[in-house]
PDB file of N, CA and C in Angstrom:
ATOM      1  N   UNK A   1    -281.293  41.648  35.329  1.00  0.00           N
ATOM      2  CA  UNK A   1    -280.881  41.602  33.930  1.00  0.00           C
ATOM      3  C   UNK A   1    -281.254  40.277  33.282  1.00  0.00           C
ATOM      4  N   UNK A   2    -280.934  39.244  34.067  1.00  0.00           N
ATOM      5  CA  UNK A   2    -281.153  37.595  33.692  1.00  0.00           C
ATOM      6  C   UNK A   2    -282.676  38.171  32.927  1.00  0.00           C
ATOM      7  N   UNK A   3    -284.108  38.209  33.640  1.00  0.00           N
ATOM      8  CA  UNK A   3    -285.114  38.499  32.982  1.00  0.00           C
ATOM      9  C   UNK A   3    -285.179  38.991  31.678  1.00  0.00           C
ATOM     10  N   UNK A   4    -284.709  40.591  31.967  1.00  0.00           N
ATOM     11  CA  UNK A   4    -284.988  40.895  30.709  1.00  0.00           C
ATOM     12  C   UNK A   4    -283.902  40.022  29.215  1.00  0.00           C
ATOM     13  N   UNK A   5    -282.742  39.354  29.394  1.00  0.00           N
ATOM     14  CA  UNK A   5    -282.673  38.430  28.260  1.00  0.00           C
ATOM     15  C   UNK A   5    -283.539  37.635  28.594  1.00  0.00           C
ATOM     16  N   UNK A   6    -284.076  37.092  29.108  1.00  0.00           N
ATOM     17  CA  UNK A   6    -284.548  36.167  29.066  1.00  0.00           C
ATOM     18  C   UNK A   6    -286.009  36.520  28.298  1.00  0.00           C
ATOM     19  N   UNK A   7    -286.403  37.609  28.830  1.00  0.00           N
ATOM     20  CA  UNK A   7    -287.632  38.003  27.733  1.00  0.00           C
ATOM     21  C   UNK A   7    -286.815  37.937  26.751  1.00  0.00           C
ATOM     22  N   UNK A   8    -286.215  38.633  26.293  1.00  0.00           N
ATOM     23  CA  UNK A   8    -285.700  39.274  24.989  1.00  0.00           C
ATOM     24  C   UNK A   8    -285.277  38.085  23.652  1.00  0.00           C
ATOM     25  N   UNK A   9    -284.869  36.680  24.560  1.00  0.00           N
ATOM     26  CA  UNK A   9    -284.822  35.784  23.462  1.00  0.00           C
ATOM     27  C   UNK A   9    -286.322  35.116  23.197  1.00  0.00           C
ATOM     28  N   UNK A  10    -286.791  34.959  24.274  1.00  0.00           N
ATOM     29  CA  UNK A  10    -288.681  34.556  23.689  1.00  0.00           C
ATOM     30  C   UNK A  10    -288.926  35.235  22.573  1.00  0.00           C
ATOM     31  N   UNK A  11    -289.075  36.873  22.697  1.00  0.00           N
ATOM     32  CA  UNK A  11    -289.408  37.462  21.600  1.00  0.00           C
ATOM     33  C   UNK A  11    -288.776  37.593  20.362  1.00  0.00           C
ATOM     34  N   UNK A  12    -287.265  37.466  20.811  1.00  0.00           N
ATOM     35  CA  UNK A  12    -286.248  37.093  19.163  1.00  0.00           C
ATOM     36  C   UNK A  12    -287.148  35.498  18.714  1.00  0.00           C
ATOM     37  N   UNK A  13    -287.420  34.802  19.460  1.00  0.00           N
ATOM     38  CA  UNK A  13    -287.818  33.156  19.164  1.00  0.00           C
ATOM     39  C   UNK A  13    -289.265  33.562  17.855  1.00  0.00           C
ATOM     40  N   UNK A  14    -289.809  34.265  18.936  1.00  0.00           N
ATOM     41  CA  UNK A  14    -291.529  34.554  18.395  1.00  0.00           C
ATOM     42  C   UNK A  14    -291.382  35.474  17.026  1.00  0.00           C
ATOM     43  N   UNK A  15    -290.703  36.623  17.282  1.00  0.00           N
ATOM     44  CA  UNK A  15    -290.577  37.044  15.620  1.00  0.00           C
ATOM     45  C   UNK A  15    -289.504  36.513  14.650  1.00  0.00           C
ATOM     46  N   UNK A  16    -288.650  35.345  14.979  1.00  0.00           N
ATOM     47  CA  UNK A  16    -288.184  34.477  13.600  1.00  0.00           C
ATOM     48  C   UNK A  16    -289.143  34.048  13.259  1.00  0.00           C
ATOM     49  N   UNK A  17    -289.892  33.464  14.129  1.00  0.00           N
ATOM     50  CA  UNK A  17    -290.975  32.457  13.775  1.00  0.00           C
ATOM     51  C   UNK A  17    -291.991  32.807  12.880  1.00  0.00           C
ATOM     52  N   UNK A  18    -292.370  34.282  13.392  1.00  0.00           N
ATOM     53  CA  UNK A  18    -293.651  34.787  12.205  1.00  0.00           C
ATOM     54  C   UNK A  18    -292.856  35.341  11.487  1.00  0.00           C
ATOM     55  N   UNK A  19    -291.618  35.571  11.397  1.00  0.00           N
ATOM     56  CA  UNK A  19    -290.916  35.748   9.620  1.00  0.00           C
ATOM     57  C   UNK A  19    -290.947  34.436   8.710  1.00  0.00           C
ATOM     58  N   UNK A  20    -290.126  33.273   9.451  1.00  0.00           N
ATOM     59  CA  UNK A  20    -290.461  32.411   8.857  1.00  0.00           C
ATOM     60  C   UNK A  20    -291.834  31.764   8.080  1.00  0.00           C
ATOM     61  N   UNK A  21    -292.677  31.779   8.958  1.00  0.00           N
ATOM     62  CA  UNK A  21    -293.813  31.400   8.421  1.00  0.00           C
ATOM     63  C   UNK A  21    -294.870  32.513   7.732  1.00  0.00           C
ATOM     64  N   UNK A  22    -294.303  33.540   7.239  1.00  0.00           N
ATOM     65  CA  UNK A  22    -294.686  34.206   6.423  1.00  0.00           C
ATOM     66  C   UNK A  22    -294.297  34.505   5.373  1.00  0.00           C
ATOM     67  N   UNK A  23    -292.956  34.422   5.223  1.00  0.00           N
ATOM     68  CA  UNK A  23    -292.092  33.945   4.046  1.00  0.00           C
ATOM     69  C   UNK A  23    -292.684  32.116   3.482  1.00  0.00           C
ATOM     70  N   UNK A  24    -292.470  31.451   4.144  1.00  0.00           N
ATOM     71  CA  UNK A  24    -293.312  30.201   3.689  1.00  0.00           C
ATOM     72  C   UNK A  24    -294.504  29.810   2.967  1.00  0.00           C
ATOM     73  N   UNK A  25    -295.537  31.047   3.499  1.00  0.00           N
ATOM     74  CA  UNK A  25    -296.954  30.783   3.311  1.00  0.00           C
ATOM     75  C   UNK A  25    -296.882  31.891   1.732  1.00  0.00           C
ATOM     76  N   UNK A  26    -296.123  32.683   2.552  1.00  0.00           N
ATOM     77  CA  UNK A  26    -296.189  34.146   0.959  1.00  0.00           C
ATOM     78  C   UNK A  26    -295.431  34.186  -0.160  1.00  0.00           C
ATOM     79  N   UNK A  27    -294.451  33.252  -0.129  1.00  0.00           N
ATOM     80  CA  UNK A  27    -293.672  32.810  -1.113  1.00  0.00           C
ATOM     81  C   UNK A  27    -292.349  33.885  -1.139  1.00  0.00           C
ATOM     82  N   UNK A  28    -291.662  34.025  -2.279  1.00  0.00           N
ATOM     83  CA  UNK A  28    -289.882  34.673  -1.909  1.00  0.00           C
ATOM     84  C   UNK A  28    -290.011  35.755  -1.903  1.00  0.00           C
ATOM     85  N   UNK A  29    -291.205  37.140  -2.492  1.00  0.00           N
ATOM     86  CA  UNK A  29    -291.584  38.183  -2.028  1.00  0.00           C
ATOM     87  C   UNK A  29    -292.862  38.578  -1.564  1.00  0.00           C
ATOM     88  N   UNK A  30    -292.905  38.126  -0.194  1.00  0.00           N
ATOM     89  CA  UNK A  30    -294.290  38.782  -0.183  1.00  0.00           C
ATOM     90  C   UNK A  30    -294.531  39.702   0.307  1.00  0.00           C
ATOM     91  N   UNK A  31    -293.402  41.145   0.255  1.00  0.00           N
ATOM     92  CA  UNK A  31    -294.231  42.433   0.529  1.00  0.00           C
ATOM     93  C   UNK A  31    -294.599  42.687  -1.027  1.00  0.00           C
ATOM     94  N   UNK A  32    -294.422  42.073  -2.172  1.00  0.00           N
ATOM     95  CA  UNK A  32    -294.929  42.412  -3.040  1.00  0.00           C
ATOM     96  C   UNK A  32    -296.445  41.720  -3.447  1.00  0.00           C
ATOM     97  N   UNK A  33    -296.891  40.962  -2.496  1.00  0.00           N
ATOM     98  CA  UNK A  33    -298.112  40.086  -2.815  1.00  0.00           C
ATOM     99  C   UNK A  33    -298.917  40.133  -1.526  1.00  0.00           C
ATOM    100  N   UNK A  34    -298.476  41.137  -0.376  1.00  0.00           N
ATOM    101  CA  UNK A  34    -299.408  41.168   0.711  1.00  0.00           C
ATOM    102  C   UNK A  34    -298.837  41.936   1.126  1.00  0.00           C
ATOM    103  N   UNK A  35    -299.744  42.832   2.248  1.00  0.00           N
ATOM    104  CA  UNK A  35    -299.617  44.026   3.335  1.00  0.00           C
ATOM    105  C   UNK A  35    -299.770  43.192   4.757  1.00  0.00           C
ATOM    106  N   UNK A  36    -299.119  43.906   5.334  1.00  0.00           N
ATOM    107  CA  UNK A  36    -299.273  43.294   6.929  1.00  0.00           C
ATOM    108  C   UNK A  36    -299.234  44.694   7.925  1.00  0.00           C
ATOM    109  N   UNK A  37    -299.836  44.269   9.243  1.00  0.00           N
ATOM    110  CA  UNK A  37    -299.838  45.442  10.311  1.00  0.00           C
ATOM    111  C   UNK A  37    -300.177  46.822   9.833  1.00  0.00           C
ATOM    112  N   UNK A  38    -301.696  47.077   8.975  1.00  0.00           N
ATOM    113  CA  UNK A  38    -302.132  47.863   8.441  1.00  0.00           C
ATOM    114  C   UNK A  38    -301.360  49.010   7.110  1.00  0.00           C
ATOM    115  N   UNK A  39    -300.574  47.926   6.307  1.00  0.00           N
ATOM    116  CA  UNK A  39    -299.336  48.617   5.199  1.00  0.00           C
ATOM    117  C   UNK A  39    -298.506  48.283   5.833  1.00  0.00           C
ATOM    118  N   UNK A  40    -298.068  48.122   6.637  1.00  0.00           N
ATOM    119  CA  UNK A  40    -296.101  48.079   6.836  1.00  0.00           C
ATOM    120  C   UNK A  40    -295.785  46.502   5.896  1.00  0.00           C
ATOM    121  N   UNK A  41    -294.659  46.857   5.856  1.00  0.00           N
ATOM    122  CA  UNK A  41    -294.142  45.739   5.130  1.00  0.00           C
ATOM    123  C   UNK A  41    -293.480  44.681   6.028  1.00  0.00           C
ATOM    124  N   UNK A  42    -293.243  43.292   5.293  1.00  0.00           N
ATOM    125  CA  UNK A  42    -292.626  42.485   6.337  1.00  0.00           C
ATOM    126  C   UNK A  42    -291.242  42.976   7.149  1.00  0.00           C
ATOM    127  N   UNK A  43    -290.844  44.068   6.679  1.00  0.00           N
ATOM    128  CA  UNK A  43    -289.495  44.668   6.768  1.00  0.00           C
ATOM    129  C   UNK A  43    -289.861  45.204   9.005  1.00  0.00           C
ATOM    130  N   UNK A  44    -291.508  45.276   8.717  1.00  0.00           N
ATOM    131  CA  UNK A  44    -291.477  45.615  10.142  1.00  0.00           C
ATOM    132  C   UNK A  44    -290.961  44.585  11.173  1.00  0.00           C
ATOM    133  N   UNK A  45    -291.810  43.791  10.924  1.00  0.00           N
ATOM    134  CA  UNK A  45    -290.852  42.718  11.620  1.00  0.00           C
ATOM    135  C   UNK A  45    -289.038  42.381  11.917  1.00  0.00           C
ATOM    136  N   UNK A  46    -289.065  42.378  10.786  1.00  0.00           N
ATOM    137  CA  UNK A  46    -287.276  42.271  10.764  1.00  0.00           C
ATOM    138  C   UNK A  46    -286.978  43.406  11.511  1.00  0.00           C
ATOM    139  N   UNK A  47    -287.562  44.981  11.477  1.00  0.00           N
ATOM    140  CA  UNK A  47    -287.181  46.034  12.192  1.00  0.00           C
ATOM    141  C   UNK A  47    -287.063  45.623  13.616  1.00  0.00           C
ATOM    142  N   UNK A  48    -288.366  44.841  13.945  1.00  0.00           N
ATOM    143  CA  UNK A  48    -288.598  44.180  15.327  1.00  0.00           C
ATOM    144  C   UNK A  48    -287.034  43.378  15.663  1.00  0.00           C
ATOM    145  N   UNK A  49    -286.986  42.817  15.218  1.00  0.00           N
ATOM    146  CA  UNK A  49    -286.164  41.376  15.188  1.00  0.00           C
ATOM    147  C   UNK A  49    -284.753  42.144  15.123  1.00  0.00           C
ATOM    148  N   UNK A  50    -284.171  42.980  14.876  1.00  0.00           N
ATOM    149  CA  UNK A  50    -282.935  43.603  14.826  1.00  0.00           C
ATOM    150  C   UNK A  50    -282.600  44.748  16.076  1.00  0.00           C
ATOM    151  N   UNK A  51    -284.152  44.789  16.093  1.00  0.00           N
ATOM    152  CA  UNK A  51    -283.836  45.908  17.741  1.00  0.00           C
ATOM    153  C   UNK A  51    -283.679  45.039  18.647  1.00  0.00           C
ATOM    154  N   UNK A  52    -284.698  44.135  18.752  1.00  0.00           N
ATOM    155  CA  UNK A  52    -284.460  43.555  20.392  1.00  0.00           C
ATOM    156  C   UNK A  52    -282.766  42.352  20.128  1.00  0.00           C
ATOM    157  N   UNK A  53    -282.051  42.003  19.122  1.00  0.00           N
ATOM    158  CA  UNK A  53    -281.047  41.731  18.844  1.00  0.00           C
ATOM    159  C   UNK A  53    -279.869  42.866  19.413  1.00  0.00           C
ATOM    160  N   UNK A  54    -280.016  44.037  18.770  1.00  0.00           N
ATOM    161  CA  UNK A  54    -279.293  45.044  19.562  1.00  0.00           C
ATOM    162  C   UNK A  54    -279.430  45.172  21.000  1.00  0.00           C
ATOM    163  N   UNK A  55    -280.747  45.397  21.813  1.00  0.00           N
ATOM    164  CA  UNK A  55    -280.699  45.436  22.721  1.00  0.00           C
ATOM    165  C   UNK A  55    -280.074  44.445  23.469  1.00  0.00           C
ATOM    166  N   UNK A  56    -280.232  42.901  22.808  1.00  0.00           N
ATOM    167  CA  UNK A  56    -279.355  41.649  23.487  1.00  0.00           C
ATOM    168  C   UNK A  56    -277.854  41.798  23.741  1.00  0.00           C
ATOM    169  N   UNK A  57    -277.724  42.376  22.471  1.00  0.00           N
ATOM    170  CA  UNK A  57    -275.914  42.632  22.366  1.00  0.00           C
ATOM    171  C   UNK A  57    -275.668  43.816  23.636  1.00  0.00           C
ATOM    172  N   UNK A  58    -275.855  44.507  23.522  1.00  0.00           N
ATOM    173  CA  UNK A  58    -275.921  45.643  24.706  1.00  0.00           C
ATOM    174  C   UNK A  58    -275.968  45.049  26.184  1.00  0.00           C
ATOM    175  N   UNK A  59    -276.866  44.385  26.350  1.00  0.00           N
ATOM    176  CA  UNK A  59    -276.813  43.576  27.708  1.00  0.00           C
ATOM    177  C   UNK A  59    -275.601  42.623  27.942  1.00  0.00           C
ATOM    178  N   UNK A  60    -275.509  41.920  26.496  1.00  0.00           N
ATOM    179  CA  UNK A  60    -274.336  41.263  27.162  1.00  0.00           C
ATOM    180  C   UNK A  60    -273.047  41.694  27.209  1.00  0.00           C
ATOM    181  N   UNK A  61    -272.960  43.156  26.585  1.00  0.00           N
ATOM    182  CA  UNK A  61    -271.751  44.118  26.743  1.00  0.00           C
ATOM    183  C   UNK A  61    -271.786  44.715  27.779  1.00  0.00           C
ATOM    184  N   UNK A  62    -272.753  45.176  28.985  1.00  0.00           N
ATOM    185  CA  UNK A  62    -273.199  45.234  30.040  1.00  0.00           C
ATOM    186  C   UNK A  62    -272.353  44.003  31.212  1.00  0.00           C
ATOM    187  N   UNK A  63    -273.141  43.248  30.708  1.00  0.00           N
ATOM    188  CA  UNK A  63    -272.671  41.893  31.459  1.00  0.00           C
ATOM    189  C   UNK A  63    -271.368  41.449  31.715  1.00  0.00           C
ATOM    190  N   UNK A  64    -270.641  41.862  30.504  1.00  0.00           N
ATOM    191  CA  UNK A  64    -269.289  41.342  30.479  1.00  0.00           C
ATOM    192  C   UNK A  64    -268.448  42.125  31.569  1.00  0.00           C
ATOM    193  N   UNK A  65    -268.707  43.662  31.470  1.00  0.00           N
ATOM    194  CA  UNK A  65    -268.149  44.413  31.866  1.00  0.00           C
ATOM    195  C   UNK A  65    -268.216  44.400  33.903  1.00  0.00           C
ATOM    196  N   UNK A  66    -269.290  43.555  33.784  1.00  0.00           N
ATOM    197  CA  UNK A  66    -269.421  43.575  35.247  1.00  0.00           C
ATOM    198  C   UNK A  66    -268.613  42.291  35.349  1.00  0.00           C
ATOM    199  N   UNK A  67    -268.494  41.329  35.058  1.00  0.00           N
ATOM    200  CA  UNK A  67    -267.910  40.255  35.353  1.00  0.00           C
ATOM    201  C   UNK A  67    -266.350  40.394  35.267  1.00  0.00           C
ATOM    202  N   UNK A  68    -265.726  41.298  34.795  1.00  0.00           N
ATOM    203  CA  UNK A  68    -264.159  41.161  34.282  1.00  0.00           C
ATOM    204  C   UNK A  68    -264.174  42.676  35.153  1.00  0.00           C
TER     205      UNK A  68
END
């Protein structure tokens, strides 16, 4: 289990990061001033960024349950 959080926050790390710096570069809306990942909107990302968040929470509701 350790692993997979342990992946799972790299990749929470890696897609703040390209939210952030796409919000930065694109200014306060830029699904209205650019397309990304052939049309999807930046919203994909955040889609990204909220699953593997769920999946974190889940593990550590997992986790708890083994420990207590």
């Amino acid at each position: 289990m350790l692993e997979l959080k342990d992946y799972l926050l790299k990749r929470i790390s890696y897609v703040n990061k390209r939210i952030n710096t796409i919000e930065k570069l694109h200014g306060d809306r830029p699904n209205e001033t650019h397309n990304y990942f052939g049309g999807w909107e930046l919203g994909y990302l955040k889609g990204k960024l909220s699953a593997y968040e769920n999946i974190l929470d889940e593990i550590e509701e997992v986790n708890k349950g083994e420990i207590n």
